[in-house]
N, C-alpha and C. Protein backbone atom coordinates (compact mmCIF):
# COMPACT_ATOMS: atom_id res chain seq x y z
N UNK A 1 -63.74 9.78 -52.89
CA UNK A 1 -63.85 10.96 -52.06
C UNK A 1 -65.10 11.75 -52.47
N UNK A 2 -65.69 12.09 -51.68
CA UNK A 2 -66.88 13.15 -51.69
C UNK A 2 -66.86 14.40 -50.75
N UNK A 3 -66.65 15.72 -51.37
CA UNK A 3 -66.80 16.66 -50.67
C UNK A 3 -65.41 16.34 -49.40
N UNK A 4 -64.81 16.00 -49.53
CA UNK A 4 -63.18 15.65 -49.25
C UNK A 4 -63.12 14.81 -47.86
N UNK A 5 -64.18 13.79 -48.04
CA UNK A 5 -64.23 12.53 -47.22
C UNK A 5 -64.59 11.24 -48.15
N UNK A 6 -64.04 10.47 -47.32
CA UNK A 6 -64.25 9.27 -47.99
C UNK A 6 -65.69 8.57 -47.89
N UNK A 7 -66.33 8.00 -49.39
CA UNK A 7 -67.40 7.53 -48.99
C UNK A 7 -67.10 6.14 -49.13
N UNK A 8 -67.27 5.29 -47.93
CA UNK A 8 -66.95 3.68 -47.84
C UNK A 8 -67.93 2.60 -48.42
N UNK A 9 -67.20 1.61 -48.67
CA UNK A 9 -67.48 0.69 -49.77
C UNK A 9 -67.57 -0.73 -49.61
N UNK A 10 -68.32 -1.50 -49.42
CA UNK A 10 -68.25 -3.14 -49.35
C UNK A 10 -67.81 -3.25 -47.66
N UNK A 11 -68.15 -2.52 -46.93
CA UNK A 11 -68.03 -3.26 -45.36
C UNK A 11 -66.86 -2.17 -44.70
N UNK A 12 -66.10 -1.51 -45.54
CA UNK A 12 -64.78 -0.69 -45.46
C UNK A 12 -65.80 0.54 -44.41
N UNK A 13 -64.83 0.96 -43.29
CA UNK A 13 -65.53 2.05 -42.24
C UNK A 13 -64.18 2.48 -41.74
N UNK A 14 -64.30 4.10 -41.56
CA UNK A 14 -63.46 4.59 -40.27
C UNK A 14 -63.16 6.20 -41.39
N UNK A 15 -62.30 6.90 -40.98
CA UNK A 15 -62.27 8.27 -41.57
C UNK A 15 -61.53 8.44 -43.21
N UNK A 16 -60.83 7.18 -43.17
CA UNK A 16 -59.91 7.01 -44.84
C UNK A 16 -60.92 5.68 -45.30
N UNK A 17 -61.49 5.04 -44.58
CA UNK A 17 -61.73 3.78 -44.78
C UNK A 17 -61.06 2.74 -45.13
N UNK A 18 -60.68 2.85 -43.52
CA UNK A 18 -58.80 1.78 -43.85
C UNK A 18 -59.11 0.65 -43.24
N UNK A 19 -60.65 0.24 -42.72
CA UNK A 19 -60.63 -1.04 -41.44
C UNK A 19 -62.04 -2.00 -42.53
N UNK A 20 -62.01 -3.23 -41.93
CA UNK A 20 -63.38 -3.70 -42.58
C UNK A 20 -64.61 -3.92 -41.05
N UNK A 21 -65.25 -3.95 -41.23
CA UNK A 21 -66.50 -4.03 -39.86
C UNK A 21 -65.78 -5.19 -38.94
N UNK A 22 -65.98 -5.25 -37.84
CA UNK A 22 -65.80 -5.98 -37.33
C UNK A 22 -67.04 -6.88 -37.46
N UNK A 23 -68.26 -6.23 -36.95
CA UNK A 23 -69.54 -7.05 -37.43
C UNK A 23 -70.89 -5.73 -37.91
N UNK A 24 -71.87 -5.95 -38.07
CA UNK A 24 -72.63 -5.33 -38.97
C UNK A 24 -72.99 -3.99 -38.02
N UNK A 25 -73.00 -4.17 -36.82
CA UNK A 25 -73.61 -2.68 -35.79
C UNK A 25 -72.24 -1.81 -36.32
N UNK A 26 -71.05 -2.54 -36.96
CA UNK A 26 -70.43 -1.03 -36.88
C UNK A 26 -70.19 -0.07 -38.25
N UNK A 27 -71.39 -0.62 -39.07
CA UNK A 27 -71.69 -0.04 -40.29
C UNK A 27 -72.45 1.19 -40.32
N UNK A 28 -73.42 1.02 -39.20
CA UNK A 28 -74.58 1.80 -39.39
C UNK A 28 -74.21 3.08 -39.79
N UNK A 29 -73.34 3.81 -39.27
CA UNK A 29 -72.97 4.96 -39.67
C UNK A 29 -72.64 5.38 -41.33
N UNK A 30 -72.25 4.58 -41.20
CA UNK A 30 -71.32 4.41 -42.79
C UNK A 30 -72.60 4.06 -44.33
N UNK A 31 -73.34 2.93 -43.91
CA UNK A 31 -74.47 2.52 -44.85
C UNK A 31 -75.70 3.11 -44.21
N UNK A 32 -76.19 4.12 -43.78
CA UNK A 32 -77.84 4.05 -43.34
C UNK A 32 -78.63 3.34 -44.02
N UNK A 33 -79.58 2.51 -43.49
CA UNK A 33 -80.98 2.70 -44.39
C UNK A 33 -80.54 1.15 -45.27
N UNK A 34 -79.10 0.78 -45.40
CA UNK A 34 -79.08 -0.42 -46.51
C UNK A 34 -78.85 -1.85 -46.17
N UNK A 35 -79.50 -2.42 -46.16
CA UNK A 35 -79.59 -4.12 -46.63
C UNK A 35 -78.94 -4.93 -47.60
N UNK A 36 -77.87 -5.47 -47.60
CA UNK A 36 -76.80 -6.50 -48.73
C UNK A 36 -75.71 -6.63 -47.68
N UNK A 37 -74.87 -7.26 -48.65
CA UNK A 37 -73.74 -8.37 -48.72
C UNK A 37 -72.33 -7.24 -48.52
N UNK A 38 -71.83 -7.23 -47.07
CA UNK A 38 -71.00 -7.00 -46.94
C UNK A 38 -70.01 -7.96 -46.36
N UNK A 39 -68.24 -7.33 -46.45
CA UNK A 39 -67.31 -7.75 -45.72
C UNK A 39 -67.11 -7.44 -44.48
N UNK A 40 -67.29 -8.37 -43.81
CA UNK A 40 -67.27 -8.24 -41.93
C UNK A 40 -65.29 -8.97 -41.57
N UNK A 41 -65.32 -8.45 -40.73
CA UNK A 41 -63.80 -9.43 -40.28
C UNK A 41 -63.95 -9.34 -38.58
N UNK A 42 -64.63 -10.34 -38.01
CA UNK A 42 -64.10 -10.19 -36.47
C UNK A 42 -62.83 -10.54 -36.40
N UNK A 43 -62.23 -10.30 -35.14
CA UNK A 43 -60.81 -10.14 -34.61
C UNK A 43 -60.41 -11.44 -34.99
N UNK A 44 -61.67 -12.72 -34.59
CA UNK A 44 -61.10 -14.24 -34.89
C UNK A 44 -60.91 -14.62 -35.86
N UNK A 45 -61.13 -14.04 -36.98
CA UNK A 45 -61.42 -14.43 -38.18
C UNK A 45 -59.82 -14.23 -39.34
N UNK A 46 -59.26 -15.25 -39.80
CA UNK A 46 -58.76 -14.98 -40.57
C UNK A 46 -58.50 -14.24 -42.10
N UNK A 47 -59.55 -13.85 -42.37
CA UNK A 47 -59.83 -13.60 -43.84
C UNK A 47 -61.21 -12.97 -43.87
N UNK A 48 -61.40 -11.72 -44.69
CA UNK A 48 -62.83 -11.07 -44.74
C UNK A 48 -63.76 -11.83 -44.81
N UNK A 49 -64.94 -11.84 -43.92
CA UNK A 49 -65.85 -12.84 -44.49
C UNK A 49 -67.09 -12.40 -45.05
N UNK A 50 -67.81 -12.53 -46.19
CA UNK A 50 -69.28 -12.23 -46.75
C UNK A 50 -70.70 -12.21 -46.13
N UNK A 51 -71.28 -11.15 -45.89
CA UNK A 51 -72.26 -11.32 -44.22
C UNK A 51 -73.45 -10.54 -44.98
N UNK A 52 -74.44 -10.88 -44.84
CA UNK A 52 -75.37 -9.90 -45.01
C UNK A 52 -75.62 -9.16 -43.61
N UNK A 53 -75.98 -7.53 -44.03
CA UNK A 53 -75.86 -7.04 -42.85
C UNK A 53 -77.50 -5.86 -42.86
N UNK A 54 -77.97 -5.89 -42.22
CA UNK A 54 -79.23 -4.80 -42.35
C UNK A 54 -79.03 -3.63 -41.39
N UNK A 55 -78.65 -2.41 -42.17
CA UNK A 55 -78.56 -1.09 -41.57
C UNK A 55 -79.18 -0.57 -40.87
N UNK A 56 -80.37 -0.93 -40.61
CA UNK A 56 -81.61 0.01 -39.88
C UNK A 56 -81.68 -0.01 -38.50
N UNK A 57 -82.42 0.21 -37.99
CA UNK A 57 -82.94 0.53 -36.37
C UNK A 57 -82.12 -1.23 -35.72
N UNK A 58 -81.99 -2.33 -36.07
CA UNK A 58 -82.05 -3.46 -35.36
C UNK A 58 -80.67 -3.74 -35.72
N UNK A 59 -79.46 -3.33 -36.53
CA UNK A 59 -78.22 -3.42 -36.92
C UNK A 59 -78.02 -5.22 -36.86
N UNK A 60 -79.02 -5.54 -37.62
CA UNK A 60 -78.53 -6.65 -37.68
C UNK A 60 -77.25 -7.67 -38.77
N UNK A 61 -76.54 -8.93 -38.28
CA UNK A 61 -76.04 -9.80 -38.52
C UNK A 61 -76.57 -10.86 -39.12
N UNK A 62 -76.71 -11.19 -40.38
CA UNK A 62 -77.75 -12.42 -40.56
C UNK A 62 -76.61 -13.52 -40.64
N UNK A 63 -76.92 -14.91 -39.98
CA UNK A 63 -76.39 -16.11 -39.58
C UNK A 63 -77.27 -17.19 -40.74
N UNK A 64 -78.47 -16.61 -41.10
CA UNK A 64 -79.25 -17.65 -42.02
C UNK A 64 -80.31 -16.94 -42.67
N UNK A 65 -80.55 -16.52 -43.84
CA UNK A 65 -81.64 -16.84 -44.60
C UNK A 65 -82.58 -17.66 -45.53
N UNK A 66 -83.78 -18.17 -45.48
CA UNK A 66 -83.95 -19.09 -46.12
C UNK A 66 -85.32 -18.99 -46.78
N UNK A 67 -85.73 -18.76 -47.98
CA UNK A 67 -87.04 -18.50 -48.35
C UNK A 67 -87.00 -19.96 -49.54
N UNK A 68 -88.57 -20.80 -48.79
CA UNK A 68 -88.67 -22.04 -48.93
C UNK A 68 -89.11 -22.11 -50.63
N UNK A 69 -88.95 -21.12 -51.52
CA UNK A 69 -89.49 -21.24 -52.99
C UNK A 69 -88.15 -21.28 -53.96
N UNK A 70 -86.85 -21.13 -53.40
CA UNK A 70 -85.86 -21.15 -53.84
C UNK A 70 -85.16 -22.51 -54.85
N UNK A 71 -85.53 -23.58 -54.02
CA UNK A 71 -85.10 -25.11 -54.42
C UNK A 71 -83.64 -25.00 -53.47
N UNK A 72 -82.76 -24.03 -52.68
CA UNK A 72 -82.00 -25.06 -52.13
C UNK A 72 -82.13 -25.63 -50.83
N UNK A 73 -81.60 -26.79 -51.12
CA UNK A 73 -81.21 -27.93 -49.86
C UNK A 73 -80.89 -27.21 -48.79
N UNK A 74 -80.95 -27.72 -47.83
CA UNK A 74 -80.72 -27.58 -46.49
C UNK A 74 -80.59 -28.84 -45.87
N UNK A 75 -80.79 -30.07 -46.59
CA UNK A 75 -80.52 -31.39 -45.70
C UNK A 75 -79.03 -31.62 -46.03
N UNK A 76 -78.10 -31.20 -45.52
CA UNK A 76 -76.69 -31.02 -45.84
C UNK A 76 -75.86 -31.83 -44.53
N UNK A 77 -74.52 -32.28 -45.24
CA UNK A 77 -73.37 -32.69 -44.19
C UNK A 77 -73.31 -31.78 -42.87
N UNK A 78 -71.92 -32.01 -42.25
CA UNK A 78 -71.40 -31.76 -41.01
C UNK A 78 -70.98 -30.42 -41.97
N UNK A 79 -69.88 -30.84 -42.79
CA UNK A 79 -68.78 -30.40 -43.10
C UNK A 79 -69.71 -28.52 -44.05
N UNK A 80 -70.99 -28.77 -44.37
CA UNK A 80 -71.83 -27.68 -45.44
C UNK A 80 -71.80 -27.36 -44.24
N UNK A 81 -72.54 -27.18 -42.88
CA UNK A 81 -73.13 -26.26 -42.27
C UNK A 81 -71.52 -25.92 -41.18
N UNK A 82 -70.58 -26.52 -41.59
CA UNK A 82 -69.17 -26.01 -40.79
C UNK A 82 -68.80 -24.93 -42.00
N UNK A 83 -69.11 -24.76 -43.06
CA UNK A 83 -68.18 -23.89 -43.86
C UNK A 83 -68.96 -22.77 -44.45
N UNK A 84 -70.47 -23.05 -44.84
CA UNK A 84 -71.47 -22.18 -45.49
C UNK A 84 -71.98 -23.04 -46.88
N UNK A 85 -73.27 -22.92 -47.16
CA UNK A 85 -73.56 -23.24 -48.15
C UNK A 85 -74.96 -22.08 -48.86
N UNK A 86 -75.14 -22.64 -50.15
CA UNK A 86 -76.22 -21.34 -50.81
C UNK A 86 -75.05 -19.93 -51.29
N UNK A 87 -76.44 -19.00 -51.61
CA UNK A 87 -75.83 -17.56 -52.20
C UNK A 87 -76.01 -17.02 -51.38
N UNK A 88 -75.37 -15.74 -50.64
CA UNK A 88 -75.18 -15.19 -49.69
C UNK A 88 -75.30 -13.58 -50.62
N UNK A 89 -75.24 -13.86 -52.06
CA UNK A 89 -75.54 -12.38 -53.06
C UNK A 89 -76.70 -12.92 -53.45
N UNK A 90 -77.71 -11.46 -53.37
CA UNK A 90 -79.32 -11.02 -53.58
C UNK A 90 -79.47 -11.64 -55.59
N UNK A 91 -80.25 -12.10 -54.94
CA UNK A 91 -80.89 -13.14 -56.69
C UNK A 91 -81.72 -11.85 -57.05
N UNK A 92 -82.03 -12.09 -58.43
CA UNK A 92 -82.71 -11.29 -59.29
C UNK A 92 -84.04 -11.26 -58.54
N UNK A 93 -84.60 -12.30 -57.88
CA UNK A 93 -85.80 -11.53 -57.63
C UNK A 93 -85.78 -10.90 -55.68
N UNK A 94 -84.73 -10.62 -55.51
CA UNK A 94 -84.19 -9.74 -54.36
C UNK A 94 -84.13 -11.02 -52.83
N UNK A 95 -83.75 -12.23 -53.28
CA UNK A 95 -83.91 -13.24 -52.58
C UNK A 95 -83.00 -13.69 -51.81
N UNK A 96 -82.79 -14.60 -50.70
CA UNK A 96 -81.09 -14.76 -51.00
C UNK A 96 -81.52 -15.64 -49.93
N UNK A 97 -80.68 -17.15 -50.18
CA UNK A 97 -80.79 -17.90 -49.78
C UNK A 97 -79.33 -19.21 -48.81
N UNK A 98 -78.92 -18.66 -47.97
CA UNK A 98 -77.85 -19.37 -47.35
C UNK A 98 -77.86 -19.65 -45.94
N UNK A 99 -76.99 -20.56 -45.25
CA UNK A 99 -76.13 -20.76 -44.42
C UNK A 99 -75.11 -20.13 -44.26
N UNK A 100 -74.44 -19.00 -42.98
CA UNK A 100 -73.49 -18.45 -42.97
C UNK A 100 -72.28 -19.34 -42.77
N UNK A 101 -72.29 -20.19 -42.16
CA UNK A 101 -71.20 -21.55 -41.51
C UNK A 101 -70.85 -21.17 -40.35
N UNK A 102 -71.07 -22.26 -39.12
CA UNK A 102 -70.76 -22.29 -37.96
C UNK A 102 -69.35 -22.01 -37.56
N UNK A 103 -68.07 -21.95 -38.42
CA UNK A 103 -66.67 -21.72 -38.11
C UNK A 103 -67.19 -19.84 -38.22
N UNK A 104 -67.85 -19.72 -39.40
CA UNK A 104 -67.76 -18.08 -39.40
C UNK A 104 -68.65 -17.53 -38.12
N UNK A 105 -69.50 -18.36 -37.44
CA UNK A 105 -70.81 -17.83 -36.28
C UNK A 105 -69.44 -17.88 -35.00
N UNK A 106 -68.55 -18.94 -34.91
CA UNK A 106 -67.68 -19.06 -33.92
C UNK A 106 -67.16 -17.98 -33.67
N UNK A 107 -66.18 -17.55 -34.99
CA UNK A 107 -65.26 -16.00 -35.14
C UNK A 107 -66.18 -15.11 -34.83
N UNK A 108 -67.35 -14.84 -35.34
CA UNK A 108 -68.31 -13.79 -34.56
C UNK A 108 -68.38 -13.67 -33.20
N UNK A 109 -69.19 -14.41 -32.66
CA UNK A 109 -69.57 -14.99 -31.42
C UNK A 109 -68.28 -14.89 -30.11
N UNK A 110 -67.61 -15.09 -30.54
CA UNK A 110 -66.35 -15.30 -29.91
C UNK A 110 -65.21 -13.99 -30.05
N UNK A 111 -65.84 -12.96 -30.38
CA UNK A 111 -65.24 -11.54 -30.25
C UNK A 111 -65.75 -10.67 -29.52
N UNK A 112 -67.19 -10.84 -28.96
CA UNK A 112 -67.57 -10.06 -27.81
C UNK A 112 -69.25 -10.40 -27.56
N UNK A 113 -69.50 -10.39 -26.92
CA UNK A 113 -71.39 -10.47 -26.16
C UNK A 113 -72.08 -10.03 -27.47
N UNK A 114 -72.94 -11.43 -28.02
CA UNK A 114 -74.22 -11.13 -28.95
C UNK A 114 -75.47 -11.50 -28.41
N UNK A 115 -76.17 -11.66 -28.89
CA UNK A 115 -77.77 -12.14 -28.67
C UNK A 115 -78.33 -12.60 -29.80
N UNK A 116 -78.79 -14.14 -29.81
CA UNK A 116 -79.18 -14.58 -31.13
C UNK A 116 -80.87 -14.23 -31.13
N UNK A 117 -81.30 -14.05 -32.44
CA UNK A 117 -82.37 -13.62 -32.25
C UNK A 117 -83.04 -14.78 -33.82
N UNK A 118 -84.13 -15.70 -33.50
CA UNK A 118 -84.71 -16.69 -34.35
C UNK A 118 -86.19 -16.25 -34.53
N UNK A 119 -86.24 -15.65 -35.86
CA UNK A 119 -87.63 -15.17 -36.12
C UNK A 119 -88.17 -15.82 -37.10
N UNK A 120 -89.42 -16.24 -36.86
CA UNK A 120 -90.30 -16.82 -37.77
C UNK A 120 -91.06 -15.95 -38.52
N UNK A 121 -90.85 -16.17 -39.87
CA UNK A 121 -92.03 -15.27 -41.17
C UNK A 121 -92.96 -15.60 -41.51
N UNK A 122 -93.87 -15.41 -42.21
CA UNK A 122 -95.02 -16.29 -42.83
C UNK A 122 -94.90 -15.24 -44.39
N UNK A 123 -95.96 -15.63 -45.25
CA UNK A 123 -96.06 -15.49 -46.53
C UNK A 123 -96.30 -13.84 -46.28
N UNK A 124 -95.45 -13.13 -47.20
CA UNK A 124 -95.69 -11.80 -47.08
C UNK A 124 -94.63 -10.90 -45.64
N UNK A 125 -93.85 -12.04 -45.45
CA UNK A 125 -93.10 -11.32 -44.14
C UNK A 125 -93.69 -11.13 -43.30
N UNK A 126 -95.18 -11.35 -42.58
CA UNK A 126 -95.86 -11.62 -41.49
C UNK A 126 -95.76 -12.18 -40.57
N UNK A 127 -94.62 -11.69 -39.35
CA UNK A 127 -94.31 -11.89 -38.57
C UNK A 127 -95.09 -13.22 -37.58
N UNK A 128 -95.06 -14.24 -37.32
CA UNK A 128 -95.35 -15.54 -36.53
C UNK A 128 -94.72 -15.44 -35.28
N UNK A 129 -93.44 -15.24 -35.40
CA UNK A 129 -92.87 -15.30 -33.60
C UNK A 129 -91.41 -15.20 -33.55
N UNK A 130 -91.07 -14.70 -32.87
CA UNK A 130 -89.51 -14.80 -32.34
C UNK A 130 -89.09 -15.06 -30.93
N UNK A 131 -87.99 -15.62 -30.45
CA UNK A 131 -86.91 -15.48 -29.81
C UNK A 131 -86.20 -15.25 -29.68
N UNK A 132 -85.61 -14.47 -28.18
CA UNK A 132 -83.86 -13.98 -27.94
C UNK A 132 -83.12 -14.63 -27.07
N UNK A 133 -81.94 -15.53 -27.67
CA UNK A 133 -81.46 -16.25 -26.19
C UNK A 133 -80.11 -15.23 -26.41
N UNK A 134 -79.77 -14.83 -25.00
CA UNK A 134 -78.86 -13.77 -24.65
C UNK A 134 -77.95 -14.41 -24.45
N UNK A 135 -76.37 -13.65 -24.78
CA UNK A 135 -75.40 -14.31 -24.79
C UNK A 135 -74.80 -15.58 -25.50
N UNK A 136 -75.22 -15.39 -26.29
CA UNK A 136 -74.95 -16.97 -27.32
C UNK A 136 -73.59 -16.74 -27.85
N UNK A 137 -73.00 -18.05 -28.32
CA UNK A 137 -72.20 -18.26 -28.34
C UNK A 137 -71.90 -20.02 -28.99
N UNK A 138 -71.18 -19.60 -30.08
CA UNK A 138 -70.94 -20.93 -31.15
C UNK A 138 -69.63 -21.34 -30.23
N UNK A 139 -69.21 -22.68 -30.13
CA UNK A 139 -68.02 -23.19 -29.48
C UNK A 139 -67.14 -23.51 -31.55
N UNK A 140 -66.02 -23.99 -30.76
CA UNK A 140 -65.16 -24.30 -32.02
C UNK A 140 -65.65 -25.68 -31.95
N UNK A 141 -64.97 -26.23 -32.68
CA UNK A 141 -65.25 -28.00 -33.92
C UNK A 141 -64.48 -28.43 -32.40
N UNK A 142 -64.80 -29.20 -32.12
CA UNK A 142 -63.93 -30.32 -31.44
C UNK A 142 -62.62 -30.95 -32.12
């Protein structure tokens, strides 16, 4: 409690902070300004899931980060990119390197209208290019 409200913690939002995010736009209030590893739970989702989420102007959801000086793999099974693979918590040198898993993009995706957005970096975070395909949407496993 602060000043006799609650200040929320790890993804936790609402006036006691009794709910976890559904997905990262409904933090903003709660985290301004912060970037890390929160608990998201869409409606589909059985169990809190670990999301990096970026507070700022673009409320984004990250589905993948990958900075190529790390050493991990990415030439992985069916079954790695169905569940998640990598650290999804910020490395010592503020890095972070994962796959969210396509069962967790499904439960997202499949709770209300997103827009995937695939941006290319270059050395120094120097923007190269992006795309938005509207309305996206992960199907379940067959």
């Amino acid at each position: 409690m602060v000043n006799d409200s609650c200040q929320c913690v790890n993804g936790y939002i609402g006036t006691t902070c009794e709910r976890l995010m559904e997905d990262c736009t409904e933090g903003y209030e709660y985290y301004p300004g912060q970037m890390g590893t929160f608990l998201i739970q869409p409606p589909l989702a059985p169990e809190p899931i670990p999301t990096v989420c970026r507070m700022e102007y673009d409320l984004r959801t990250y589905l993948q980060l990958r900075h190529y000086t790390s050493g991990i793999p990415f030439d992985r099974d069916w079954t790695s990119y169905r569940d998640c693979f990598g650290d999804i918590y910020e490395e010592n040198d503020g890095t972070r390197d994962f796959w969210w898993g396509n069962q967790n993009a499904y439960y997202l995706t499949n709770s209300r209208q997103y827009d995937l957005l695939i941006q290319a970096v270059g050395y120094g975070y120097s923007d190269i290019g992006n795309i938005v395909y509207k309305n996206f949407v992960v199907q379940d496993e067959l």
